[in-house]
N, C-alpha and C. Protein backbone atom coordinates (compact mmCIF):
# COMPACT_ATOMS: atom_id res chain seq x y z
N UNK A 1 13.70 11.37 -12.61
CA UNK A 1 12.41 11.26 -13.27
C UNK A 1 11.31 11.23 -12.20
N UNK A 2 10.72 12.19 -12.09
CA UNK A 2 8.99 11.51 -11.27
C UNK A 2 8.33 10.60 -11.58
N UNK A 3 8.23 10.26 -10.38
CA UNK A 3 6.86 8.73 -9.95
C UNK A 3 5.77 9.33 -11.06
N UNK A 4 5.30 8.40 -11.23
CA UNK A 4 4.16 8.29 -12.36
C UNK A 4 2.62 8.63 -11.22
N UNK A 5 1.87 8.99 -12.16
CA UNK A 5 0.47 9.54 -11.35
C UNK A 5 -0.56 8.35 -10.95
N UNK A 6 -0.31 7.25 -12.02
CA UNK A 6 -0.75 6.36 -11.86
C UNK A 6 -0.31 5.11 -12.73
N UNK A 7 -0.54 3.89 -11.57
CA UNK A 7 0.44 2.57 -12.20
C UNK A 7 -0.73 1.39 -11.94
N UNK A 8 -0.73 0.39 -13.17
CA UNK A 8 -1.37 -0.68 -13.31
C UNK A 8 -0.25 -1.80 -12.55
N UNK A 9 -0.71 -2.43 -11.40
CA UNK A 9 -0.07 -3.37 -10.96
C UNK A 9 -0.39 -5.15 -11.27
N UNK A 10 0.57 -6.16 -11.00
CA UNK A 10 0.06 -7.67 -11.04
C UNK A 10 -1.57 -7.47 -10.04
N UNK A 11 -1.40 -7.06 -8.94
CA UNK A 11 -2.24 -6.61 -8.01
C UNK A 11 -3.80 -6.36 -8.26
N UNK A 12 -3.74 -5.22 -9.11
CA UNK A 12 -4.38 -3.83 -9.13
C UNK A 12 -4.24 -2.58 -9.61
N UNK A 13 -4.33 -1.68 -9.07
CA UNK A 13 -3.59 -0.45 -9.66
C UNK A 13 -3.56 0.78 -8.09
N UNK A 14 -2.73 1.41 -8.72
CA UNK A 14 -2.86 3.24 -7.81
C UNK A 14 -3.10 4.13 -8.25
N UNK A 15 -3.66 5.01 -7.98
CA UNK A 15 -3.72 6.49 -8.49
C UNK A 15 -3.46 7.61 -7.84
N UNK A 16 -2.37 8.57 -8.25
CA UNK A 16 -2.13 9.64 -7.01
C UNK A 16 -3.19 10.49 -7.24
N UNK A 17 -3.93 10.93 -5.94
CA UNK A 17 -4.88 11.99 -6.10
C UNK A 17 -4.69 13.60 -5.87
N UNK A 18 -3.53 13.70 -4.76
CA UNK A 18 -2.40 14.62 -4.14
C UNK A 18 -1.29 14.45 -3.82
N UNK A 19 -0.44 15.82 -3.84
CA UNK A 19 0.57 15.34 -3.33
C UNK A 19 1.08 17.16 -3.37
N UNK A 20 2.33 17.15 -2.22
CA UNK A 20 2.90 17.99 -1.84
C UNK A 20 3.77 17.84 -1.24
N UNK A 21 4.48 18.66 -0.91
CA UNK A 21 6.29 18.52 0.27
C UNK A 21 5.45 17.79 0.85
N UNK A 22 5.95 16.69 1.03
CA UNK A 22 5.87 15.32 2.95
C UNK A 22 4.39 14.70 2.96
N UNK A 23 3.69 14.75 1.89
CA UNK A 23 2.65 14.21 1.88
C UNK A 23 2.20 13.98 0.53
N UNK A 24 1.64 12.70 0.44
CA UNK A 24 0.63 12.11 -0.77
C UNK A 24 -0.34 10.95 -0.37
N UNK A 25 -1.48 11.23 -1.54
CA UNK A 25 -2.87 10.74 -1.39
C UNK A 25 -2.45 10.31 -2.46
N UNK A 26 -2.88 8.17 -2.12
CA UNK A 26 -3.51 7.40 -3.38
C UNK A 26 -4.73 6.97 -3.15
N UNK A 27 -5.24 6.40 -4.13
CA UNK A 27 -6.29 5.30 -4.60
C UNK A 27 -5.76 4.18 -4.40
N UNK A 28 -5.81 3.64 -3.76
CA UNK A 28 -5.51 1.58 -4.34
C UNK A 28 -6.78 1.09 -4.31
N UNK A 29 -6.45 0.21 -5.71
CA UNK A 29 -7.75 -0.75 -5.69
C UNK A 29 -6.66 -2.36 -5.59
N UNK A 30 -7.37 -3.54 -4.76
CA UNK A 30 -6.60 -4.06 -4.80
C UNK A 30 -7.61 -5.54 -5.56
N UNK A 31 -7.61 -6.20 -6.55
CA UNK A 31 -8.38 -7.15 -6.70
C UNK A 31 -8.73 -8.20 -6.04
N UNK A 32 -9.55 -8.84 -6.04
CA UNK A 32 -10.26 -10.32 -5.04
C UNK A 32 -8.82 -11.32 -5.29
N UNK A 33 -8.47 -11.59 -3.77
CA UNK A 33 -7.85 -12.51 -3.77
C UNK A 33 -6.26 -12.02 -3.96
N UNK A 34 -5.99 -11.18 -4.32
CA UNK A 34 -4.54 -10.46 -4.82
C UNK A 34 -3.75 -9.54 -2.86
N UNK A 35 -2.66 -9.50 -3.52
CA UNK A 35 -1.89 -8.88 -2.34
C UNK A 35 -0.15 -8.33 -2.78
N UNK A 36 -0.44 -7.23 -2.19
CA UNK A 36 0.57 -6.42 -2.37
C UNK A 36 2.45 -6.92 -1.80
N UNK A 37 3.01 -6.54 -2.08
CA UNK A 37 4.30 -6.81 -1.87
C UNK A 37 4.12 -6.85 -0.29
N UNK A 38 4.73 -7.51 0.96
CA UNK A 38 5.40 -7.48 2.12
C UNK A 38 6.77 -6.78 1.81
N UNK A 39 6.84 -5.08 2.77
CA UNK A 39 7.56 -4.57 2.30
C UNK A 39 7.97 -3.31 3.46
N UNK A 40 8.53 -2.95 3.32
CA UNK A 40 8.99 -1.45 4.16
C UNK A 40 9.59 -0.53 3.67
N UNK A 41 9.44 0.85 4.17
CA UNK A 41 9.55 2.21 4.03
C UNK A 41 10.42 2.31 4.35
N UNK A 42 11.97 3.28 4.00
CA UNK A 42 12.66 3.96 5.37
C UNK A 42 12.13 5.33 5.87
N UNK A 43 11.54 6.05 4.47
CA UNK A 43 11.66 7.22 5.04
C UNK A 43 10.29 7.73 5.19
N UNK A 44 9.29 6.75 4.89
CA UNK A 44 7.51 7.50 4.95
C UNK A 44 6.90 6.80 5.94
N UNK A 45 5.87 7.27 6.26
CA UNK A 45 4.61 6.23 7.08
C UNK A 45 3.70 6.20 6.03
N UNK A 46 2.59 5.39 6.51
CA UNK A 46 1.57 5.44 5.70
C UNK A 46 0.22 5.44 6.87
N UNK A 47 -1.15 5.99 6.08
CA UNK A 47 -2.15 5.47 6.75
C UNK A 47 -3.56 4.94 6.43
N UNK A 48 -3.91 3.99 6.04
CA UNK A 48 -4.64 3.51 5.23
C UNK A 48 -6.39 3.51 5.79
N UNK A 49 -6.92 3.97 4.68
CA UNK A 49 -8.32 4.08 4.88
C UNK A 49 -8.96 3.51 3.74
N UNK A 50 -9.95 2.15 4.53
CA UNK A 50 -10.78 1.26 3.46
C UNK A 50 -12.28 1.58 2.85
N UNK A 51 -11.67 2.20 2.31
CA UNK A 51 -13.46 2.85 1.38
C UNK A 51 -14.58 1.74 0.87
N UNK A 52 -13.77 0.57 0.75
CA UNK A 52 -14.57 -0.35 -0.19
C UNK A 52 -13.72 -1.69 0.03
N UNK A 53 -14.71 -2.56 0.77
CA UNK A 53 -14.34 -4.14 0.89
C UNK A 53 -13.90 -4.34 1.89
N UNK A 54 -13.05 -4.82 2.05
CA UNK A 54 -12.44 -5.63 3.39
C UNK A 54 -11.12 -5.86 3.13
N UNK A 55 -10.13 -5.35 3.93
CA UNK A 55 -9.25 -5.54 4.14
C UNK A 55 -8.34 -6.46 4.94
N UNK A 56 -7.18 -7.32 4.56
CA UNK A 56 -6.25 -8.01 5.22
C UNK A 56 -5.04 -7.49 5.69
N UNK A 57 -4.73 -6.94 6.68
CA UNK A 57 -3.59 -6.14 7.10
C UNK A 57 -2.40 -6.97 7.69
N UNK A 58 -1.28 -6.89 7.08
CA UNK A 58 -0.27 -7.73 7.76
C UNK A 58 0.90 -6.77 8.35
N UNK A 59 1.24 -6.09 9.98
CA UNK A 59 2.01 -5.52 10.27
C UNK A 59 3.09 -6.79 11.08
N UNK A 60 4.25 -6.18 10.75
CA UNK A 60 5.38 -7.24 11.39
C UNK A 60 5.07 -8.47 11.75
N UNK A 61 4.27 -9.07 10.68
CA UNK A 61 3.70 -10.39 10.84
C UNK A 61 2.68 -10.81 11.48
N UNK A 62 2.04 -9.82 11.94
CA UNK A 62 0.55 -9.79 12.83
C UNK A 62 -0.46 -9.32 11.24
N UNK A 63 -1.32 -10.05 11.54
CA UNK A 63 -2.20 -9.87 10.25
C UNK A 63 -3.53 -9.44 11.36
N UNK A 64 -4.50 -8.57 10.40
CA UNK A 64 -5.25 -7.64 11.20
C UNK A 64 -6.67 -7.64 10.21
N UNK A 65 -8.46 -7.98 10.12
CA UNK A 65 -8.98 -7.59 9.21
C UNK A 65 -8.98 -6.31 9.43
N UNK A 66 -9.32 -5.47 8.58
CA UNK A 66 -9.95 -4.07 8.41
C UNK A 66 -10.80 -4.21 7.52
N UNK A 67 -11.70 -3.38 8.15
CA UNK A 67 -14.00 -3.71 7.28
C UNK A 67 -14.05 -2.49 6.87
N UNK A 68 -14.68 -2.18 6.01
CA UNK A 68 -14.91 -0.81 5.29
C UNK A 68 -14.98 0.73 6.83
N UNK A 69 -14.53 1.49 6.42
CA UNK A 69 -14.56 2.47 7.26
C UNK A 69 -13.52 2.44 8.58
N UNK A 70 -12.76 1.48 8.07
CA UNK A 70 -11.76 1.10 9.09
C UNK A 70 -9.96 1.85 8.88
N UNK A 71 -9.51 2.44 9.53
CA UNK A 71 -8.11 2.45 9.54
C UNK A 71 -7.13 1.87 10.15
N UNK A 72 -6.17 2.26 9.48
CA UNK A 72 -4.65 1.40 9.95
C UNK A 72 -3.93 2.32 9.78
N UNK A 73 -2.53 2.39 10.70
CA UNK A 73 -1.25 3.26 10.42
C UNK A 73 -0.04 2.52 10.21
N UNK A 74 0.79 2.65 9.60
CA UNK A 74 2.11 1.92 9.23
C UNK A 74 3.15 2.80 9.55
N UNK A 75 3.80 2.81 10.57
CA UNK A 75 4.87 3.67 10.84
C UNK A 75 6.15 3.12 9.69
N UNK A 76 6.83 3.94 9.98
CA UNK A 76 8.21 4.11 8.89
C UNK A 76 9.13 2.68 9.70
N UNK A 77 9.21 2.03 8.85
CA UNK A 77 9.76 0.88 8.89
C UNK A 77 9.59 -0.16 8.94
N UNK A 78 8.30 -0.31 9.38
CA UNK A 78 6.88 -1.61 9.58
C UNK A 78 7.08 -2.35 8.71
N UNK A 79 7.38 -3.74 8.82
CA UNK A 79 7.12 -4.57 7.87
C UNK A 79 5.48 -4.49 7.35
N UNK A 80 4.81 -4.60 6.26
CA UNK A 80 3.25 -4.14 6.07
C UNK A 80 3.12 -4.77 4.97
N UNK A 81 1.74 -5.03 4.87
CA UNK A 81 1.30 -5.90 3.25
C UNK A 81 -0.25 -5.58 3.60
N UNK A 82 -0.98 -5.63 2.21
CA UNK A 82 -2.01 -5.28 2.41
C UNK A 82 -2.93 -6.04 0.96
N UNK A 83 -3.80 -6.88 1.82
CA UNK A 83 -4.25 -7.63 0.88
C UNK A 83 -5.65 -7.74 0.80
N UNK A 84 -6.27 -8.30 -0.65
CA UNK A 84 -7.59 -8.53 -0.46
C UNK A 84 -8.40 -10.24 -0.32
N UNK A 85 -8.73 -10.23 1.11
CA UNK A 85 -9.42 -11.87 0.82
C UNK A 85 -10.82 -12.09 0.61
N UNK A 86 -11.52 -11.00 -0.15
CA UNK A 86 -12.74 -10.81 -0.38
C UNK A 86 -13.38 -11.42 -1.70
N UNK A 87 -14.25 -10.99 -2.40
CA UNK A 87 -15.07 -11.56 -3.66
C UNK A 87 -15.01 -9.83 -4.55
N UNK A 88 -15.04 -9.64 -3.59
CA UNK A 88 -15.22 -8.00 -4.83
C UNK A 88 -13.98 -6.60 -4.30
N UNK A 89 -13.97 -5.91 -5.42
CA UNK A 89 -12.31 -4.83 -5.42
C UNK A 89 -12.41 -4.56 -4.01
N UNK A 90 -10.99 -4.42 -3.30
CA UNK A 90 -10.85 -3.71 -2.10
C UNK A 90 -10.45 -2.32 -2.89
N UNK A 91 -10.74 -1.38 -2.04
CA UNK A 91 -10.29 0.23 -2.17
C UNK A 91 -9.97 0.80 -1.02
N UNK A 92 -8.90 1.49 -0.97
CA UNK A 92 -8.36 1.78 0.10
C UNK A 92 -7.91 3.78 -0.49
N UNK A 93 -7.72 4.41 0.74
CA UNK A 93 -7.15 5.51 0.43
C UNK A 93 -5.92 5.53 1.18
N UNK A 94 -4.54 5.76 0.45
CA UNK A 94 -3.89 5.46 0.89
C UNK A 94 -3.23 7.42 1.74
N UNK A 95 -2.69 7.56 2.63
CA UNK A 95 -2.05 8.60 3.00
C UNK A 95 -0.29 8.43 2.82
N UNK A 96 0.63 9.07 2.53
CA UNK A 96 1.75 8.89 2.86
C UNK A 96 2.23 10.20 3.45
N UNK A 97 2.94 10.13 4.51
CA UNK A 97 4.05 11.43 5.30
C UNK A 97 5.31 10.83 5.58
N UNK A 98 6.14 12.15 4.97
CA UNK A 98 7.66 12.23 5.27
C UNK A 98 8.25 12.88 4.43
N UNK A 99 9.07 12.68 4.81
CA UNK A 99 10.61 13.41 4.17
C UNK A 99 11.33 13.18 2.77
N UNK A 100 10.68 11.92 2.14
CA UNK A 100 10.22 11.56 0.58
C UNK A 100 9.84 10.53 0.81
N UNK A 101 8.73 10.57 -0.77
CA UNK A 101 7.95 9.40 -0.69
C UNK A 101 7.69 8.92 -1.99
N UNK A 102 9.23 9.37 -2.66
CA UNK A 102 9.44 8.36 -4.18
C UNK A 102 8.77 6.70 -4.04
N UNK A 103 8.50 6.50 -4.80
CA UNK A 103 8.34 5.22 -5.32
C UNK A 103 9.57 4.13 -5.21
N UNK A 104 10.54 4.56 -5.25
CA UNK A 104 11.73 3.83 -4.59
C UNK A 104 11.97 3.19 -3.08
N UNK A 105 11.38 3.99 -2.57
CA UNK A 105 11.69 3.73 -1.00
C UNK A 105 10.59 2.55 -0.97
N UNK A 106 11.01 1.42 -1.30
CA UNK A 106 10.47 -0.09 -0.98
C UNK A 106 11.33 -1.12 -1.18
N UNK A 107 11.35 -1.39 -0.01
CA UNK A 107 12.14 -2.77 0.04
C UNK A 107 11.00 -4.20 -0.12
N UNK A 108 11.23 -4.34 -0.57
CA UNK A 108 10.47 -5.77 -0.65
C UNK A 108 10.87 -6.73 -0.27
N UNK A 109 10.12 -7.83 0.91
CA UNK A 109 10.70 -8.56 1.84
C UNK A 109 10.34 -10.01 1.24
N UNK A 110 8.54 -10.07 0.74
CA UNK A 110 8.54 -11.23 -0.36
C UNK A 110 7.42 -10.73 -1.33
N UNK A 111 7.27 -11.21 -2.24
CA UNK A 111 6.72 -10.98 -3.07
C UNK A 111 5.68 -12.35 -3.80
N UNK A 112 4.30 -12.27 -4.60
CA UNK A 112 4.14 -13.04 -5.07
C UNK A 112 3.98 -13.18 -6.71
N UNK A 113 4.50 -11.91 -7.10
CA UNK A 113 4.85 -11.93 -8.59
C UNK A 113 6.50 -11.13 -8.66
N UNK A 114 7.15 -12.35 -8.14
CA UNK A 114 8.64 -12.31 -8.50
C UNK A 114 9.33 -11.28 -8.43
N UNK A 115 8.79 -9.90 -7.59
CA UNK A 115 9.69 -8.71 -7.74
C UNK A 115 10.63 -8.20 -6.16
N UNK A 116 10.38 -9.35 -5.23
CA UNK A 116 10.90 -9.09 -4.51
C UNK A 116 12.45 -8.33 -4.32
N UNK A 117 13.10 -7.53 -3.48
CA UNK A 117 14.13 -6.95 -3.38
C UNK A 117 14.22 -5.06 -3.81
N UNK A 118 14.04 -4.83 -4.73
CA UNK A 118 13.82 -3.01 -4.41
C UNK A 118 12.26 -2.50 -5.10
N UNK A 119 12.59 -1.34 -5.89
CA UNK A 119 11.31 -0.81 -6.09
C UNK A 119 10.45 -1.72 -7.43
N UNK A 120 9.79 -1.04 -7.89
CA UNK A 120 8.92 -2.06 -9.18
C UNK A 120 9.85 -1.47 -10.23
């Protein structure tokens, strides 16, 4: 079955904007105060670009801000989380490259709405 184009999360939501062999473009919006799974890829990277708000970046346990107009890269395997500690929506554009980039390929390391361990 294909990944869905777009998913309402505990979070927030995504929206795919593109996509092709070894590459896809989302939307994340992430709400005030909310944060995404701590999690890793095997087979994609990612590279994140903050359109809107402020970003909390957590790579292999190093947490990082990112301010609007700011990027980050997540190589394939990175432990990564990406959160908002702001007052208003974070938006991010998300990039993904590789060799697939199902919606499956997430391991979830912790979680704060109970879904820790594989995909959603």
């Amino acid at each position: 079955m294909p990944d869905p184009l777009s998913q309402e999360r505990p979070w927030g939501r995504w929206d795919t904007l593109h996509q092709e062999p070894g590459v896809k473009v989302k939307r994340i919006l992430v709400r005030p105060g909310q944060r995404l799974s701590y999690q890793t890829h095997a087979r994609r990277a990612e590279r994140w670009t903050v359109v809107h708000g402020s970003a909390l970046v957590t790579l292999d346990g190093k947490d990082q801000a990112v301010p609007t107009g700011g990027v980050i890269t997540v190589p394939v395997g990175t432990a990564h989380r990406l959160s908002n500690p702001g007052a208003m929506d974070l938006v991010i554009i998300e990039v993904q490259f590789g060799d697939y980039l199902g919606e499956d390929d997430i391991v979830r390391l912790s979680d704060d709405y109970g879904r820790a361990g594989g995909p959603p």
